[in-house]
PDBML (XML) file of the C-alpha atoms, coordinates in Angstrom:
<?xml version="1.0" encoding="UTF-8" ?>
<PDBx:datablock datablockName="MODEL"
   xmlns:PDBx="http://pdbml.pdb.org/schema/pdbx-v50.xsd"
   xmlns:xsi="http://www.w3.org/2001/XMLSchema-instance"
   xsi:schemaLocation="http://pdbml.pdb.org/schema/pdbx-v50.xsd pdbx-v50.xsd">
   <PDBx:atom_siteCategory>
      <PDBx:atom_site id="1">
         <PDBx:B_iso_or_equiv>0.00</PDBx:B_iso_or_equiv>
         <PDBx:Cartn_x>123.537</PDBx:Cartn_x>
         <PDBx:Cartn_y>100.923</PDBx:Cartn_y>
         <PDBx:Cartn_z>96.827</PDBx:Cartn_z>
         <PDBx:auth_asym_id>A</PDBx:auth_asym_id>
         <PDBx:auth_atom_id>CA</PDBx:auth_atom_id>
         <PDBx:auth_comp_id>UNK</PDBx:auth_comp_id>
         <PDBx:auth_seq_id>1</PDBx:auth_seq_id>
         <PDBx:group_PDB>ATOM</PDBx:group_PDB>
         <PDBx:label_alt_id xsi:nil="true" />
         <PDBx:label_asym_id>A</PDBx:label_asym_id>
         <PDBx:label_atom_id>CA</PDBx:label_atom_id>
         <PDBx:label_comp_id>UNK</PDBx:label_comp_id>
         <PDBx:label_entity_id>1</PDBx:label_entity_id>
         <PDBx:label_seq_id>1</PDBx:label_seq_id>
         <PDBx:occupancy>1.00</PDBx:occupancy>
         <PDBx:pdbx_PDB_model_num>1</PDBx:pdbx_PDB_model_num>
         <PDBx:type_symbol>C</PDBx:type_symbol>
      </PDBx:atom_site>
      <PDBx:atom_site id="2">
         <PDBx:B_iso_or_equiv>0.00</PDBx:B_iso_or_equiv>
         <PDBx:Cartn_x>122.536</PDBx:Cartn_x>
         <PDBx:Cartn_y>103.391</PDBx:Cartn_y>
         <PDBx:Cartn_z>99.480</PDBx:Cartn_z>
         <PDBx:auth_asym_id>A</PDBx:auth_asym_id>
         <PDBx:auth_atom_id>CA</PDBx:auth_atom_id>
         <PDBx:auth_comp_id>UNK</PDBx:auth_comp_id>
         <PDBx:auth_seq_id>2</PDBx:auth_seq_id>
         <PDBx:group_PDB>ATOM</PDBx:group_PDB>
         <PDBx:label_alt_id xsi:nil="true" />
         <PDBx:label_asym_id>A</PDBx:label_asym_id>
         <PDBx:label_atom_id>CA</PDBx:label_atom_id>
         <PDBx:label_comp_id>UNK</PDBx:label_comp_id>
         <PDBx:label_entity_id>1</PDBx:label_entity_id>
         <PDBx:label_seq_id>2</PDBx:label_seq_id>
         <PDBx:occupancy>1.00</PDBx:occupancy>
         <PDBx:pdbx_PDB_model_num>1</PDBx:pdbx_PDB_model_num>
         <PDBx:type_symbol>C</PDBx:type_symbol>
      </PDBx:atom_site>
      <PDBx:atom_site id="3">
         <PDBx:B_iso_or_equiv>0.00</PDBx:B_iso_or_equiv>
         <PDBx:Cartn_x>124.101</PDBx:Cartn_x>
         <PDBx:Cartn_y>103.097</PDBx:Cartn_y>
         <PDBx:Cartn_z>102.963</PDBx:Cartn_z>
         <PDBx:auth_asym_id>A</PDBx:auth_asym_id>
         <PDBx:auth_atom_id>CA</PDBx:auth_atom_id>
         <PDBx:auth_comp_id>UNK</PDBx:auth_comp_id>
         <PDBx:auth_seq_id>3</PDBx:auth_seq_id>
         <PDBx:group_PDB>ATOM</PDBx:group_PDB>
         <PDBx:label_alt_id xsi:nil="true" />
         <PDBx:label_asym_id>A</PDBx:label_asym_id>
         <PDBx:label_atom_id>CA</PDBx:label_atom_id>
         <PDBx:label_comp_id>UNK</PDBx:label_comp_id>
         <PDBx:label_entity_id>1</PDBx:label_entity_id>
         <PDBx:label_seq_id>3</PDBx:label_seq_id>
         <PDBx:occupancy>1.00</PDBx:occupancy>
         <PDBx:pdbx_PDB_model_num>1</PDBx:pdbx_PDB_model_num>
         <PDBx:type_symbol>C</PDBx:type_symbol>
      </PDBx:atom_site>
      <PDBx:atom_site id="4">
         <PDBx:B_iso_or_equiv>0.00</PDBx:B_iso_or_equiv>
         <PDBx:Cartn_x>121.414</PDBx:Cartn_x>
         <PDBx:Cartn_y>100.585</PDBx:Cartn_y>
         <PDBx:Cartn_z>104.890</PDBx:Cartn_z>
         <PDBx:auth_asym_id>A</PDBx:auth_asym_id>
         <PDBx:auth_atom_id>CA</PDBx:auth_atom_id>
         <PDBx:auth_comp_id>UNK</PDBx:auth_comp_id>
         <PDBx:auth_seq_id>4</PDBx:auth_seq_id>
         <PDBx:group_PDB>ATOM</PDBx:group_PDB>
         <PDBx:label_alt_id xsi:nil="true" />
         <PDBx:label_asym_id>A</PDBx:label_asym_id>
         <PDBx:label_atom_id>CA</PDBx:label_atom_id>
         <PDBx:label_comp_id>UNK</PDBx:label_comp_id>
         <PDBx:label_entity_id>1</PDBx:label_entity_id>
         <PDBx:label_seq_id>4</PDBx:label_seq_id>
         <PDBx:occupancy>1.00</PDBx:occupancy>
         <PDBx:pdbx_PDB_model_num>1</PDBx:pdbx_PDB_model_num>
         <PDBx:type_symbol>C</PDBx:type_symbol>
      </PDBx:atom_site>
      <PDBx:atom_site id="5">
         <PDBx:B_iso_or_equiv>0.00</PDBx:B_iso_or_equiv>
         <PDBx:Cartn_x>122.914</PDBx:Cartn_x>
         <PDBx:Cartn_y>100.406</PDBx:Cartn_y>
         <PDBx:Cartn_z>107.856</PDBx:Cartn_z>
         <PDBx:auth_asym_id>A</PDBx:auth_asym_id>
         <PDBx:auth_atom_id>CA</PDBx:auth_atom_id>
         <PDBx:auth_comp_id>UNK</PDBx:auth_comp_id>
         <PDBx:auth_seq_id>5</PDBx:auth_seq_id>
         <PDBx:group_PDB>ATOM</PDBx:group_PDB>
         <PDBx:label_alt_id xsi:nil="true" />
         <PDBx:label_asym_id>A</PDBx:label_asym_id>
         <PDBx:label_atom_id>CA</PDBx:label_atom_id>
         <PDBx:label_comp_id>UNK</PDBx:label_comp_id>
         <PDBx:label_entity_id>1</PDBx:label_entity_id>
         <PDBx:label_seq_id>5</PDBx:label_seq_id>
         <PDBx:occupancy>1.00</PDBx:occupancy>
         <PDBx:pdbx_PDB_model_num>1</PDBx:pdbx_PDB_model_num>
         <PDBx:type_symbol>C</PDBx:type_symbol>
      </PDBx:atom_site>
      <PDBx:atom_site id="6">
         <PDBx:B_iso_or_equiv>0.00</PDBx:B_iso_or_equiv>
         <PDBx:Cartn_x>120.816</PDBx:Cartn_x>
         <PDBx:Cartn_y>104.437</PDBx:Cartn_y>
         <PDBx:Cartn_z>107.927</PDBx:Cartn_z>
         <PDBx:auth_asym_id>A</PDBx:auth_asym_id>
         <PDBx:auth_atom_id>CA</PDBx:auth_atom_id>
         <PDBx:auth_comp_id>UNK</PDBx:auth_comp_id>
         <PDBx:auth_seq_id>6</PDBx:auth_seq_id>
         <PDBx:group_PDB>ATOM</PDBx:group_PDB>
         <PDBx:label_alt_id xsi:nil="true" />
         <PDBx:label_asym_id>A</PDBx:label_asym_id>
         <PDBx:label_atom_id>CA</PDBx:label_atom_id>
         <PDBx:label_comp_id>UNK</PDBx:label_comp_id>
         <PDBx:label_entity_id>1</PDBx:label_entity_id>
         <PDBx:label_seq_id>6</PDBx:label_seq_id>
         <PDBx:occupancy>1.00</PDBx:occupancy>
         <PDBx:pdbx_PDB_model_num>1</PDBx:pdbx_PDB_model_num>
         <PDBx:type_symbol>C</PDBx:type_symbol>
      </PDBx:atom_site>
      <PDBx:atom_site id="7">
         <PDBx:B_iso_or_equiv>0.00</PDBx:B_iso_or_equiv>
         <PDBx:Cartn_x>117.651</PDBx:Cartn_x>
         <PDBx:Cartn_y>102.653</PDBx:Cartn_y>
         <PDBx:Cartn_z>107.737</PDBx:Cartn_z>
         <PDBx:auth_asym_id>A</PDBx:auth_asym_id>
         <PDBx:auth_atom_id>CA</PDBx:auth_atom_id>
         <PDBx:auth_comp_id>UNK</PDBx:auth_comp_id>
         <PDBx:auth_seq_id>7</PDBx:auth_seq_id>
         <PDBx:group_PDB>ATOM</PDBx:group_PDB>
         <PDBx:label_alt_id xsi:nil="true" />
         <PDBx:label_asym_id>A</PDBx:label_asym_id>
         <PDBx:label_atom_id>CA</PDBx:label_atom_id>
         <PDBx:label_comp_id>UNK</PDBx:label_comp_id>
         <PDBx:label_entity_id>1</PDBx:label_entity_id>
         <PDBx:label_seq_id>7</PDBx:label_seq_id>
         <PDBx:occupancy>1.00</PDBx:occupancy>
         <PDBx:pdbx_PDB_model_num>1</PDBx:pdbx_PDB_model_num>
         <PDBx:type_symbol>C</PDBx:type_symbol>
      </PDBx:atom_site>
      <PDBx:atom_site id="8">
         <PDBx:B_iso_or_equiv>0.00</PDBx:B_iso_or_equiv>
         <PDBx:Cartn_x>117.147</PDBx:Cartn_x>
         <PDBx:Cartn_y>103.582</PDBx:Cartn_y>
         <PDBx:Cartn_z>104.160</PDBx:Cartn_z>
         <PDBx:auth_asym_id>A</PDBx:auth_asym_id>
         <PDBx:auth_atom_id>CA</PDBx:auth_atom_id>
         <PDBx:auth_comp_id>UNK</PDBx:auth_comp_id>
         <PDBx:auth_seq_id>8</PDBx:auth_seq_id>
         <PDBx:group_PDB>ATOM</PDBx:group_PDB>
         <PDBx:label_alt_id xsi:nil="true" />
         <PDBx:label_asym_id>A</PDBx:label_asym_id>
         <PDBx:label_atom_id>CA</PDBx:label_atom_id>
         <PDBx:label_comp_id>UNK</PDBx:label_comp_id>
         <PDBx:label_entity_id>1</PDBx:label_entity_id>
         <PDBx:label_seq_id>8</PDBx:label_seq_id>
         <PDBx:occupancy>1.00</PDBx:occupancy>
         <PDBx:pdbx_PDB_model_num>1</PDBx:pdbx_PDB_model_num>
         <PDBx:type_symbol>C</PDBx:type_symbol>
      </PDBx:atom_site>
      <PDBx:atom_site id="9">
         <PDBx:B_iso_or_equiv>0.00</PDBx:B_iso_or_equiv>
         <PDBx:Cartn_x>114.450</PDBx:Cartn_x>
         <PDBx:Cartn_y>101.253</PDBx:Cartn_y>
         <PDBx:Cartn_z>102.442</PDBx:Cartn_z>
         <PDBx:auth_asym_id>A</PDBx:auth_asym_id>
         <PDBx:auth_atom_id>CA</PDBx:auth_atom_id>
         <PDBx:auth_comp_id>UNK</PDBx:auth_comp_id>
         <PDBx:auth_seq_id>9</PDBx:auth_seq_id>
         <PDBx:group_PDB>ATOM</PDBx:group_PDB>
         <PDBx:label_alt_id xsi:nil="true" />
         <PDBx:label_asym_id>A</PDBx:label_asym_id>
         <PDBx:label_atom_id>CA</PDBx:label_atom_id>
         <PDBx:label_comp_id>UNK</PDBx:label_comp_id>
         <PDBx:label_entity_id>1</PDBx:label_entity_id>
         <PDBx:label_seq_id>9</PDBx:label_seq_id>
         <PDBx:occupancy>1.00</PDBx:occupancy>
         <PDBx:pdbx_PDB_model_num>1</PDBx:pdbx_PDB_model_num>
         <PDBx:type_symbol>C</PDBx:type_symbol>
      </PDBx:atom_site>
      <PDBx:atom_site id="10">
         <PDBx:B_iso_or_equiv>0.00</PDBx:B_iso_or_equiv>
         <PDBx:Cartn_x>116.093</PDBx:Cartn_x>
         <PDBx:Cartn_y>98.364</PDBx:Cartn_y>
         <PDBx:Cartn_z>100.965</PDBx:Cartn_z>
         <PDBx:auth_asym_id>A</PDBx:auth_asym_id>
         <PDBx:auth_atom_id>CA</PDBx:auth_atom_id>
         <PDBx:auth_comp_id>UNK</PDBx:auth_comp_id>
         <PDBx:auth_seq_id>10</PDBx:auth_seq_id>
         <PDBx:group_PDB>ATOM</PDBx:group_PDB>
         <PDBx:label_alt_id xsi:nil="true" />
         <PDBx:label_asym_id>A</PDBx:label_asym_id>
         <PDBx:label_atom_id>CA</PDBx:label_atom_id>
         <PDBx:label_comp_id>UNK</PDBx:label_comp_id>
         <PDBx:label_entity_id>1</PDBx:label_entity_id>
         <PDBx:label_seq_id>10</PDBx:label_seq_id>
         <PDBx:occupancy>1.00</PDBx:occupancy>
         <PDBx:pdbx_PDB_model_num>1</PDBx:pdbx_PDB_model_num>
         <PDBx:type_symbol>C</PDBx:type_symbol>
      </PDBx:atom_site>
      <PDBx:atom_site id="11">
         <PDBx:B_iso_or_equiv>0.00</PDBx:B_iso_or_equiv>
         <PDBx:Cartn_x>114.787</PDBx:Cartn_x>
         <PDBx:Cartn_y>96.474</PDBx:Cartn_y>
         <PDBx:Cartn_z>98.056</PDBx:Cartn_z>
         <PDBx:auth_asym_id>A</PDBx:auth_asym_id>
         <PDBx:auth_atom_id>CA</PDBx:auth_atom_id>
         <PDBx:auth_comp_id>UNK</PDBx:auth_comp_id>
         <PDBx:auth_seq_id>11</PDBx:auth_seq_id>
         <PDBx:group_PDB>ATOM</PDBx:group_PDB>
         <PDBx:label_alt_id xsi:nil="true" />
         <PDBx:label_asym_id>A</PDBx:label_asym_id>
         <PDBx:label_atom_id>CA</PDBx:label_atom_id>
         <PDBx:label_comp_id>UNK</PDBx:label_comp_id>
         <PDBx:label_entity_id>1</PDBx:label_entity_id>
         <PDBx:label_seq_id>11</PDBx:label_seq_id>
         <PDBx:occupancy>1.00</PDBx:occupancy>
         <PDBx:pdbx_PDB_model_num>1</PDBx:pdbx_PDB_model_num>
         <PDBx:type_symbol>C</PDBx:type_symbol>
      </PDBx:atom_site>
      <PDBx:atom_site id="12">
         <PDBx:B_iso_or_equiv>0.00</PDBx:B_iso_or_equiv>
         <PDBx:Cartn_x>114.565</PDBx:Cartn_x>
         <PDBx:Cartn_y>92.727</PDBx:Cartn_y>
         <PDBx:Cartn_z>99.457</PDBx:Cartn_z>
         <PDBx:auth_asym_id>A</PDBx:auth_asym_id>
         <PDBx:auth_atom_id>CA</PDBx:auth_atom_id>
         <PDBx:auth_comp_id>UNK</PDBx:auth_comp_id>
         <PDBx:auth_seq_id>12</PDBx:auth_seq_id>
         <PDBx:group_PDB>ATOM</PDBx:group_PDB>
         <PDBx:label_alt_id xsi:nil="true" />
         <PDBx:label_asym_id>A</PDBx:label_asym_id>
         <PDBx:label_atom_id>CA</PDBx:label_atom_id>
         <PDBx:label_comp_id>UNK</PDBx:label_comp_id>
         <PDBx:label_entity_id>1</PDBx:label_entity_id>
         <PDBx:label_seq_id>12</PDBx:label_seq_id>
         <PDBx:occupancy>1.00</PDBx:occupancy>
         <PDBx:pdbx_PDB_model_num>1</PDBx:pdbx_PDB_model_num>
         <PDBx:type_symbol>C</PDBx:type_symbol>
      </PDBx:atom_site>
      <PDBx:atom_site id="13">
         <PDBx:B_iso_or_equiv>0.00</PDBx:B_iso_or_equiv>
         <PDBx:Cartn_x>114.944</PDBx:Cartn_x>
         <PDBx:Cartn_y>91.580</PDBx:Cartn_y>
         <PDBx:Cartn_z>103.507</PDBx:Cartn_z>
         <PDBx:auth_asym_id>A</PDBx:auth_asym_id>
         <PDBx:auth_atom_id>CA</PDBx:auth_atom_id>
         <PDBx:auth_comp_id>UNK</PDBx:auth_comp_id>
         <PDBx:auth_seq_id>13</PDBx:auth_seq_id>
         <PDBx:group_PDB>ATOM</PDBx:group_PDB>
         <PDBx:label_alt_id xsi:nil="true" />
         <PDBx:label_asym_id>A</PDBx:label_asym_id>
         <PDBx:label_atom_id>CA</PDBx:label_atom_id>
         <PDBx:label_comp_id>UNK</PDBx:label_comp_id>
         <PDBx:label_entity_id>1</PDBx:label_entity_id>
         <PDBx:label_seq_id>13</PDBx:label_seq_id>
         <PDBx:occupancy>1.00</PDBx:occupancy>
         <PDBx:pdbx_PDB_model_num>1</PDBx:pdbx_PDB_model_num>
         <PDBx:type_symbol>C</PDBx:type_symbol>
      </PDBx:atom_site>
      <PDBx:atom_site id="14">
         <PDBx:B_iso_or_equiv>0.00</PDBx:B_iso_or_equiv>
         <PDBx:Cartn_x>114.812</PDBx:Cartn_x>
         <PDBx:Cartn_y>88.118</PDBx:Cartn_y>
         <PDBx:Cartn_z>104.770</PDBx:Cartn_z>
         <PDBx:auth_asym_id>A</PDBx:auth_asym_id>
         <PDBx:auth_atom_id>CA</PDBx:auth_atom_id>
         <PDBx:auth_comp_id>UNK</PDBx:auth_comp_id>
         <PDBx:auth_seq_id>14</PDBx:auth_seq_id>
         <PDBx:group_PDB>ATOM</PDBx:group_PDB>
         <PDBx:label_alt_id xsi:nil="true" />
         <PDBx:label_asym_id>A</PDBx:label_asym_id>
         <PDBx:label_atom_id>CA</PDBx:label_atom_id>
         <PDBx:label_comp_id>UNK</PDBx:label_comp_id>
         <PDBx:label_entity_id>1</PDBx:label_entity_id>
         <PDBx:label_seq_id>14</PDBx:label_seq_id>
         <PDBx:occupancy>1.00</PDBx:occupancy>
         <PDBx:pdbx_PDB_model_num>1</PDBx:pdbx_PDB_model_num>
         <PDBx:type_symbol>C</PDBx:type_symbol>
      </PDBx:atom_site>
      <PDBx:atom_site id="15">
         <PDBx:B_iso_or_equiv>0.00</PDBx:B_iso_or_equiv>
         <PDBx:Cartn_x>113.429</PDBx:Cartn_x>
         <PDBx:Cartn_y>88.282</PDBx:Cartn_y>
         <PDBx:Cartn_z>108.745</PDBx:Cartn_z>
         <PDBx:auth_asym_id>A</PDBx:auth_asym_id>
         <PDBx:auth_atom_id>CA</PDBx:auth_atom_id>
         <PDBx:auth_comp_id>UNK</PDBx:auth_comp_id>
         <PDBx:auth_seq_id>15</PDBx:auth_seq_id>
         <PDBx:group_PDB>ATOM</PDBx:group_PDB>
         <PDBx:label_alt_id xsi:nil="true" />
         <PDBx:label_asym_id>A</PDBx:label_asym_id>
         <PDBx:label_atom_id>CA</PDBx:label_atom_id>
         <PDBx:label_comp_id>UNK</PDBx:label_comp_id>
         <PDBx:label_entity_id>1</PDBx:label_entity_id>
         <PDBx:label_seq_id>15</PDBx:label_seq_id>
         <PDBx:occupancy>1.00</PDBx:occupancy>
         <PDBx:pdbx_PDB_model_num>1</PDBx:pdbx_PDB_model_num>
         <PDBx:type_symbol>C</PDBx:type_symbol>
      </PDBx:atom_site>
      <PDBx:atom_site id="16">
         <PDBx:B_iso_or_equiv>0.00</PDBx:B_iso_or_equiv>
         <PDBx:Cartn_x>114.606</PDBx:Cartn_x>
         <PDBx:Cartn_y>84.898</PDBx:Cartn_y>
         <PDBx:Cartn_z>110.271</PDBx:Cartn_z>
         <PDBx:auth_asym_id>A</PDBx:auth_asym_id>
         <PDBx:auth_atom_id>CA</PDBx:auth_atom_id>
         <PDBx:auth_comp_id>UNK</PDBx:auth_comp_id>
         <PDBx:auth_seq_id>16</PDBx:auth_seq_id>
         <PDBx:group_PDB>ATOM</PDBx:group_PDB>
         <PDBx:label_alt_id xsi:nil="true" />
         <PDBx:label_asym_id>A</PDBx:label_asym_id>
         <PDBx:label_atom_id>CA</PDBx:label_atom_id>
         <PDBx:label_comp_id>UNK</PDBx:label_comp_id>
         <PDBx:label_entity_id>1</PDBx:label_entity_id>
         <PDBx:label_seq_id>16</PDBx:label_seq_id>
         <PDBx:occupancy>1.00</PDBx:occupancy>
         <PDBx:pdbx_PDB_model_num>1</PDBx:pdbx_PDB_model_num>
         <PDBx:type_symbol>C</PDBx:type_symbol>
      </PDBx:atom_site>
      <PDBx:atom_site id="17">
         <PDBx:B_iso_or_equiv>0.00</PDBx:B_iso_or_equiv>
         <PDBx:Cartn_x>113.185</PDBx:Cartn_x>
         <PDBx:Cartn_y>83.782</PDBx:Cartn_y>
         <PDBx:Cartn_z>113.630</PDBx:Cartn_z>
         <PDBx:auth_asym_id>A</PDBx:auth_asym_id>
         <PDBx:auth_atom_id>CA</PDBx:auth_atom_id>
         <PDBx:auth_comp_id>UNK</PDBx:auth_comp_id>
         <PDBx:auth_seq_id>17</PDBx:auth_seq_id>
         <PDBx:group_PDB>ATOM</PDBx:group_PDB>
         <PDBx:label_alt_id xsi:nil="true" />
         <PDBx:label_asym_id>A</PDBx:label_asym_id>
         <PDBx:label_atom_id>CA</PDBx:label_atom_id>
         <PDBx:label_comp_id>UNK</PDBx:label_comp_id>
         <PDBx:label_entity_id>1</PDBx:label_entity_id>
         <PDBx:label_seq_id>17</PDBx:label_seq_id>
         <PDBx:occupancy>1.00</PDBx:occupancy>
         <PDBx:pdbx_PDB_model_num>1</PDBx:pdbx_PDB_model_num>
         <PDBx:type_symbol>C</PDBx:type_symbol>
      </PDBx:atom_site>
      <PDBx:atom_site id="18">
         <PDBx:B_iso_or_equiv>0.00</PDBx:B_iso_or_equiv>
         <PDBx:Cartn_x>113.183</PDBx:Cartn_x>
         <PDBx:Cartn_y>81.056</PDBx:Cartn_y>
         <PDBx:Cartn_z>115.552</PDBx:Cartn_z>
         <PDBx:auth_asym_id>A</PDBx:auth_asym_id>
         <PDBx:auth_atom_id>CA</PDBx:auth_atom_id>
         <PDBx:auth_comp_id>UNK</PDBx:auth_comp_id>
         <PDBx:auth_seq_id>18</PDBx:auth_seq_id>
         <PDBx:group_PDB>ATOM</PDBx:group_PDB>
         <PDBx:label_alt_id xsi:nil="true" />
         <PDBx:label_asym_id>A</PDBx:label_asym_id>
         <PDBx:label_atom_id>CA</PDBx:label_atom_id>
         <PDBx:label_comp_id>UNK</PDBx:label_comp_id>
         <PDBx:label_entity_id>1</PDBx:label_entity_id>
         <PDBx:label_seq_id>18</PDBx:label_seq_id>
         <PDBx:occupancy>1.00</PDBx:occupancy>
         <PDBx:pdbx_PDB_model_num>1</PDBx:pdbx_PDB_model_num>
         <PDBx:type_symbol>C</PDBx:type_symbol>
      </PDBx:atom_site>
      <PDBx:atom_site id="19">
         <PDBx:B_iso_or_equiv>0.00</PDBx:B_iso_or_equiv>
         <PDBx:Cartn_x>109.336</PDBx:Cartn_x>
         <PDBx:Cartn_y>80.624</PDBx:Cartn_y>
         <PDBx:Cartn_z>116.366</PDBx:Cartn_z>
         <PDBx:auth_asym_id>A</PDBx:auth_asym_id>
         <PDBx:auth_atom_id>CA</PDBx:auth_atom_id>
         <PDBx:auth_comp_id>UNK</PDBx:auth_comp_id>
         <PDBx:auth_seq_id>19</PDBx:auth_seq_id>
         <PDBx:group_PDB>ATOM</PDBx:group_PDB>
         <PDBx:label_alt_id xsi:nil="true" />
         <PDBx:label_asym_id>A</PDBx:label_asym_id>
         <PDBx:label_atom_id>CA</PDBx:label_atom_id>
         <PDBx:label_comp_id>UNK</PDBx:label_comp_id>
         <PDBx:label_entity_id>1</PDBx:label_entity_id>
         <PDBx:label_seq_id>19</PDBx:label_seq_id>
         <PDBx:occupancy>1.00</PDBx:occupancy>
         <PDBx:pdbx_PDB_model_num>1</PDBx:pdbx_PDB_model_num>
         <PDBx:type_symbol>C</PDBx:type_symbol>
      </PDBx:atom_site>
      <PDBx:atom_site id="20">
         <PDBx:B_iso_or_equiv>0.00</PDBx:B_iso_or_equiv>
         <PDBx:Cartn_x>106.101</PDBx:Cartn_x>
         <PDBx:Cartn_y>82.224</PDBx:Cartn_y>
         <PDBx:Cartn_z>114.545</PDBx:Cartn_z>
         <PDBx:auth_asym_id>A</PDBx:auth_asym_id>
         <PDBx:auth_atom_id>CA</PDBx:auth_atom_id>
         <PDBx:auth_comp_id>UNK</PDBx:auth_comp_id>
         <PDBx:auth_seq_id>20</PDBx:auth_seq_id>
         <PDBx:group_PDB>ATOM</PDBx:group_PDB>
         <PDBx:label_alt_id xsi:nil="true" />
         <PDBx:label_asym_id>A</PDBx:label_asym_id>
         <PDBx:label_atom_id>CA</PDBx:label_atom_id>
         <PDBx:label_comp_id>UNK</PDBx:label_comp_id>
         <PDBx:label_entity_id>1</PDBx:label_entity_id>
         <PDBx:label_seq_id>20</PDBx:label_seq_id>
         <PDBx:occupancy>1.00</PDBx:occupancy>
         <PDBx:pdbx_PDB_model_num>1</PDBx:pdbx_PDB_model_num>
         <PDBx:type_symbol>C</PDBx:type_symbol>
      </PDBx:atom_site>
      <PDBx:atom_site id="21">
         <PDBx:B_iso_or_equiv>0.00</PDBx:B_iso_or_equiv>
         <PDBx:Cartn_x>105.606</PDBx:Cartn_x>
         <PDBx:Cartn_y>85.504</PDBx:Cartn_y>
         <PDBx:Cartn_z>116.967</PDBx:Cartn_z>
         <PDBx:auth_asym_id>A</PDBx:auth_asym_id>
         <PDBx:auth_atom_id>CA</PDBx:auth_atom_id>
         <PDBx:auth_comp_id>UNK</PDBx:auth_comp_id>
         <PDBx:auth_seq_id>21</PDBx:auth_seq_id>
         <PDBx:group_PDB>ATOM</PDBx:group_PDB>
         <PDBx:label_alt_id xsi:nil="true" />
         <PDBx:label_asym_id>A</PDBx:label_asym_id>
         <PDBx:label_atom_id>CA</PDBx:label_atom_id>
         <PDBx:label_comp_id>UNK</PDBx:label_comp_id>
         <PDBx:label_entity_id>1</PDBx:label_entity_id>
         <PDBx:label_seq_id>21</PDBx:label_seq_id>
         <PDBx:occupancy>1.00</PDBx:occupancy>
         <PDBx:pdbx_PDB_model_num>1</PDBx:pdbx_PDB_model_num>
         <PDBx:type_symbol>C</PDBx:type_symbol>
      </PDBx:atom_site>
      <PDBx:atom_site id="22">
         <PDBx:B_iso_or_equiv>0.00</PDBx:B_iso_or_equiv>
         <PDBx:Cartn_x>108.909</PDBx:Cartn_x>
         <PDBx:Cartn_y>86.654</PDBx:Cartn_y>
         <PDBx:Cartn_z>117.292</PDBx:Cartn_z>
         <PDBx:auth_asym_id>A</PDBx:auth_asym_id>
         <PDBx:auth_atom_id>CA</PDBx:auth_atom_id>
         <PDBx:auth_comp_id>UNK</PDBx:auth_comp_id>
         <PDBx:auth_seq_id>22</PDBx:auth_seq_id>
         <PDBx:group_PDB>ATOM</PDBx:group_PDB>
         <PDBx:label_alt_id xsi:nil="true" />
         <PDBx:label_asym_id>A</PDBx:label_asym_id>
         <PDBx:label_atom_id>CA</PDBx:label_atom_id>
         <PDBx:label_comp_id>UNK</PDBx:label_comp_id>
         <PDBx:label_entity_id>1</PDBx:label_entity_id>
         <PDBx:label_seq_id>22</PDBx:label_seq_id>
         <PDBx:occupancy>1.00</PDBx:occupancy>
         <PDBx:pdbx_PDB_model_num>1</PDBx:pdbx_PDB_model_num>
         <PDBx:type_symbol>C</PDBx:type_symbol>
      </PDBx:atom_site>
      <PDBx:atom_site id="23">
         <PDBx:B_iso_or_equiv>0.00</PDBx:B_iso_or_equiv>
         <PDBx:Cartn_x>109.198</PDBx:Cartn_x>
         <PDBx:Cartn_y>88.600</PDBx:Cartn_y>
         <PDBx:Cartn_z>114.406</PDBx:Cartn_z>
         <PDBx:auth_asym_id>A</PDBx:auth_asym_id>
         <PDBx:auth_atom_id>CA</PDBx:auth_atom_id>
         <PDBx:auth_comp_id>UNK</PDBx:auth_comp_id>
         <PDBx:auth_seq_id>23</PDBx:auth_seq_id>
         <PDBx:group_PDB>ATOM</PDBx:group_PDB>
         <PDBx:label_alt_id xsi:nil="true" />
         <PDBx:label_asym_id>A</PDBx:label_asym_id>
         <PDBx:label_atom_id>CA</PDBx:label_atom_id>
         <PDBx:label_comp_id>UNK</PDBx:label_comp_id>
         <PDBx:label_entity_id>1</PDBx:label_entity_id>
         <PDBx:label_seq_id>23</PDBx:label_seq_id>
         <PDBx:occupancy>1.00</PDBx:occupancy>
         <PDBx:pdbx_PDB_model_num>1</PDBx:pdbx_PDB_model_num>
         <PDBx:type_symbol>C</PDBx:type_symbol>
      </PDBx:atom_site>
      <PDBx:atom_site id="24">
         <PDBx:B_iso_or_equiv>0.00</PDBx:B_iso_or_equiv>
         <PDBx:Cartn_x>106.056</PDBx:Cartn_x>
         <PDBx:Cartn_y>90.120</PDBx:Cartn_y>
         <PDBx:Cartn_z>115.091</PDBx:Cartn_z>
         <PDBx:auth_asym_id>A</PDBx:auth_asym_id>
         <PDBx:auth_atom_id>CA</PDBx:auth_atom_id>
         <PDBx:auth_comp_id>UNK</PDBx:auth_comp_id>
         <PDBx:auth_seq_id>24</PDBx:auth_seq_id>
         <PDBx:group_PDB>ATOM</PDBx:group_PDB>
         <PDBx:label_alt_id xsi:nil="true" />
         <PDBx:label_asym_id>A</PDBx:label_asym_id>
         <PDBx:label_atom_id>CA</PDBx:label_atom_id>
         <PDBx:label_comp_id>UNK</PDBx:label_comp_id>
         <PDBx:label_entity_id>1</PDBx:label_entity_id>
         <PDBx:label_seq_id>24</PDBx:label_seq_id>
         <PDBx:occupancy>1.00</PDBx:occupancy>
         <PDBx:pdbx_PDB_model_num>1</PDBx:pdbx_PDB_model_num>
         <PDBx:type_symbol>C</PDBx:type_symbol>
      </PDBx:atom_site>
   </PDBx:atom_siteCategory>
</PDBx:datablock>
């Protein structure tokens, strides 16, 4: 797997966030 801590596009993310907004 490429190095993602470089920012390289990953295949799958899961954003978690405490209320609707905040990862916008």
């Amino acid at each position: 797997m490429a190095d993602l801590g470089e920012a390289l596009a990953p295949a799958r993310v899961l954003a978690v966030a405490a209320h609707p907004d905040d990862i916008d």
